[in-house]
C-alpha atoms as a PDB file:
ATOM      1  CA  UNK A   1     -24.371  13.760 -37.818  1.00  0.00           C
ATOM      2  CA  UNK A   2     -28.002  13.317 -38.939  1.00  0.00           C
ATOM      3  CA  UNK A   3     -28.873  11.987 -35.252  1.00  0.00           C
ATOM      4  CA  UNK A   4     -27.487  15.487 -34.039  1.00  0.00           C
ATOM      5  CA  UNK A   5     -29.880  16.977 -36.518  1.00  0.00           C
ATOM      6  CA  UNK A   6     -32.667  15.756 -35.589  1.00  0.00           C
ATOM      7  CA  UNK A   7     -32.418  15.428 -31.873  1.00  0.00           C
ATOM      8  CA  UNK A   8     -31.784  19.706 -32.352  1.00  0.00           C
ATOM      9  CA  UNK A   9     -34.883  19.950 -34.467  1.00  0.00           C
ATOM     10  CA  UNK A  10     -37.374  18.246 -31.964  1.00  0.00           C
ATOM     11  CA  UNK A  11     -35.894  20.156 -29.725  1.00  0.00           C
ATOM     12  CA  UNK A  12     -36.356  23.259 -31.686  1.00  0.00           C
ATOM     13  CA  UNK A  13     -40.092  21.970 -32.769  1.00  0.00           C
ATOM     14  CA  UNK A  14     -40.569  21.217 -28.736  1.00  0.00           C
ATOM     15  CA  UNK A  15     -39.895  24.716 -28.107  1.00  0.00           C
ATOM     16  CA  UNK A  16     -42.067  26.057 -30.194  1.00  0.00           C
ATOM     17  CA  UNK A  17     -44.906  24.148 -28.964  1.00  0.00           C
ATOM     18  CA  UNK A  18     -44.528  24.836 -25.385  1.00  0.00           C
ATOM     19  CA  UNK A  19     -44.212  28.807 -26.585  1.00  0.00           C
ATOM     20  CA  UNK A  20     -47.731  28.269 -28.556  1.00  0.00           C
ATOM     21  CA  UNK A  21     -49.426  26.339 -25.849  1.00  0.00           C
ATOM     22  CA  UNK A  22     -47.926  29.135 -23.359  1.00  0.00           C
ATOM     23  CA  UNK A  23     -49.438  31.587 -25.666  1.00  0.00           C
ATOM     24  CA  UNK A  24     -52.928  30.307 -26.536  1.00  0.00           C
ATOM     25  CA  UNK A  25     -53.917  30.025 -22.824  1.00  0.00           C
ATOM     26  CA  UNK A  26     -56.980  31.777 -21.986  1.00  0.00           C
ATOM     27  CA  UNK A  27     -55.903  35.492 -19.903  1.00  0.00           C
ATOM     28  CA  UNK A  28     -59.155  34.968 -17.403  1.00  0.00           C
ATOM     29  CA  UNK A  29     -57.329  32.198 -15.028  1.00  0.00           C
ATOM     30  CA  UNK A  30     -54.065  34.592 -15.510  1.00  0.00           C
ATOM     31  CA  UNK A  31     -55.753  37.571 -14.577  1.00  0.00           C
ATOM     32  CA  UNK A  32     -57.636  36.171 -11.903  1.00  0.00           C
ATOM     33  CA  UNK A  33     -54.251  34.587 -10.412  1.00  0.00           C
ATOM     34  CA  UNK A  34     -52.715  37.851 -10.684  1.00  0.00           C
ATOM     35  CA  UNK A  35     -55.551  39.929  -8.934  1.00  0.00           C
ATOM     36  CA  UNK A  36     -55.414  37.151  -6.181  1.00  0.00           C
ATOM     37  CA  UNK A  37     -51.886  37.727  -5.748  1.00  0.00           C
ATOM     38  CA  UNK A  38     -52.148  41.552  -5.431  1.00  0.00           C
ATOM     39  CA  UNK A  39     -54.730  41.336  -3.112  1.00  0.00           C
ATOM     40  CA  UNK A  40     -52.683  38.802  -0.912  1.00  0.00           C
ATOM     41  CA  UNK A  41     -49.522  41.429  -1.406  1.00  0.00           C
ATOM     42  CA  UNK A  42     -51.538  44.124  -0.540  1.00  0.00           C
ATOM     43  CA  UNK A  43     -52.750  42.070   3.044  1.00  0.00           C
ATOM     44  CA  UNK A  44     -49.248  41.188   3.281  1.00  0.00           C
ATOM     45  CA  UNK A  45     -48.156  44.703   3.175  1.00  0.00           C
ATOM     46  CA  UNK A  46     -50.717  45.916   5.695  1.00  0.00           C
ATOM     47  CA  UNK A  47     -49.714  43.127   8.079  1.00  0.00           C
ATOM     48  CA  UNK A  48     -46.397  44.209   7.918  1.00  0.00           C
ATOM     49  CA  UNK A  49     -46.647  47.501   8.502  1.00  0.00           C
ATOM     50  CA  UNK A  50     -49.417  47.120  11.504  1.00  0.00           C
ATOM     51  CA  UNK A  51     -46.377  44.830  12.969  1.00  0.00           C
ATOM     52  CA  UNK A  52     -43.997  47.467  12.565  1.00  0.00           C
ATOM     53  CA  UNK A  53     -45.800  49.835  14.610  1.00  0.00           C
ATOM     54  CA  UNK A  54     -46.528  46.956  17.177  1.00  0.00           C
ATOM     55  CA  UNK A  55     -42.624  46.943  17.619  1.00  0.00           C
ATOM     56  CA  UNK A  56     -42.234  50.370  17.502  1.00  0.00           C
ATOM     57  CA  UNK A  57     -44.893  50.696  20.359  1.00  0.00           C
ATOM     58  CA  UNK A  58     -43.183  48.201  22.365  1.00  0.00           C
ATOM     59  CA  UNK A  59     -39.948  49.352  21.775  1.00  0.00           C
ATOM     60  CA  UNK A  60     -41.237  52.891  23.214  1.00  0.00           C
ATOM     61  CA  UNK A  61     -42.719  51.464  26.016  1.00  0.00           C
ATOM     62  CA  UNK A  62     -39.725  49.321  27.058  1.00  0.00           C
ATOM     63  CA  UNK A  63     -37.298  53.085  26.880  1.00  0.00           C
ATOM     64  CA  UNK A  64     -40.117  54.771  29.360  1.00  0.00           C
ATOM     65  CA  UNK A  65     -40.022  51.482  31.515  1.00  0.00           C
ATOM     66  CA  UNK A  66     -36.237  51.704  31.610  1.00  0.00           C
ATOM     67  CA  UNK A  67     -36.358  55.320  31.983  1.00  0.00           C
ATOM     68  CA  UNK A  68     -38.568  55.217  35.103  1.00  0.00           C
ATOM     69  CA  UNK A  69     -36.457  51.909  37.008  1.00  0.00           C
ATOM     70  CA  UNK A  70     -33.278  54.144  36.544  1.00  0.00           C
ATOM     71  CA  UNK A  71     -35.071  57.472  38.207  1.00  0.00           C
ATOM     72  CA  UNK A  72     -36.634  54.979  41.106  1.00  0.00           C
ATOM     73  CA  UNK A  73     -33.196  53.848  41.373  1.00  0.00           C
ATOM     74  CA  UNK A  74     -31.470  57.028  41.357  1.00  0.00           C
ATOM     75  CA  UNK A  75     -34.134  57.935  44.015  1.00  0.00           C
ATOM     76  CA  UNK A  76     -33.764  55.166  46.424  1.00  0.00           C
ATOM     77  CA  UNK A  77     -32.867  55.515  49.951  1.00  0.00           C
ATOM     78  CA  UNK A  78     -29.584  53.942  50.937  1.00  0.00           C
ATOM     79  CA  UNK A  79     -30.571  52.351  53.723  1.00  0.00           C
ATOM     80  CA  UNK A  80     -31.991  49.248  53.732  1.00  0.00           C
ATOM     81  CA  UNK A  81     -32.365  45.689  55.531  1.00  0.00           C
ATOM     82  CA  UNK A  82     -29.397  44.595  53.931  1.00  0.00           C
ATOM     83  CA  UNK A  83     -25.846  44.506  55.466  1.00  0.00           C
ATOM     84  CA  UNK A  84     -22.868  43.874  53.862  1.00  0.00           C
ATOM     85  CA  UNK A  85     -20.891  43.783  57.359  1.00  0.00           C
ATOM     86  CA  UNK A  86     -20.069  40.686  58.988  1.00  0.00           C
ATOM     87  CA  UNK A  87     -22.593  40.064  61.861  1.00  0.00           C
ATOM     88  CA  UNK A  88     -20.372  40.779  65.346  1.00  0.00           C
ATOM     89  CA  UNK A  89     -20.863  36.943  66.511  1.00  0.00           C
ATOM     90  CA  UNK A  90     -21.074  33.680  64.260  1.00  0.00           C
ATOM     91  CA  UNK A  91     -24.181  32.121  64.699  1.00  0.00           C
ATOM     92  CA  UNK A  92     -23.995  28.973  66.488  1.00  0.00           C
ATOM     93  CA  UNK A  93     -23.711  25.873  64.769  1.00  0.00           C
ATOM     94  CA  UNK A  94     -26.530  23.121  65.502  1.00  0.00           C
ATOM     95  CA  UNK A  95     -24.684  20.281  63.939  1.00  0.00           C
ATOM     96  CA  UNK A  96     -22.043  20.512  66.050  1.00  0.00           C
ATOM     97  CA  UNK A  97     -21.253  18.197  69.176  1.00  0.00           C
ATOM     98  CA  UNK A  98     -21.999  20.402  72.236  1.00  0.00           C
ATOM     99  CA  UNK A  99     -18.162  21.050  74.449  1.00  0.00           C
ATOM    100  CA  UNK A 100     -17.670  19.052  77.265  1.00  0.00           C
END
């Protein structure tokens, strides 16, 4: 029983001295922390919304690119160089033994 009491009031006395140091710290290395830490928010925040537009740019530029491929592809001729018909004759194989 008296162990329990006194281990709860160093505890208790602890407390109260890390609440008084806490306390009796001088504000100018707070404040200055705290103004650093705005400013780097506020950089932060202008980063993220330059990248936003970034994306939004590119994200308008890809739509017209895949607007325009679809209208030069509506547009294409239909001929071309390509068949898809077999050719009339097979082409001659060269690793074959010539017919006697």
């Amino acid at each position: 029983m008296t162990s329990q009491l006194l281990r709860k009031a160093l505890i208790a006395g602890m407390a109260i001295a890390a609440l008084s140091v806490a306390a009796c710290q001088k504000k100018d290395a707070t404040d200055a922390n705290a103004n650093s830490a705005a400013t780097s928010a506020d950089t932060s925040a202008t980063n993220a919304a330059a990248a936003q537009n970034a994306a939004a740019t590119a994200a308008d530029a890809a739509a017209d690119a895949n607007k325009a491929a679809g209208a030069a592809s509506a547009t294409a001729p239909a001929t071309g160089s390509m068949s898809t018909s077999a050719p009339a004759t097979p082409p001659a194989d060269a690793s074959a033994p010539p017919k006697k």
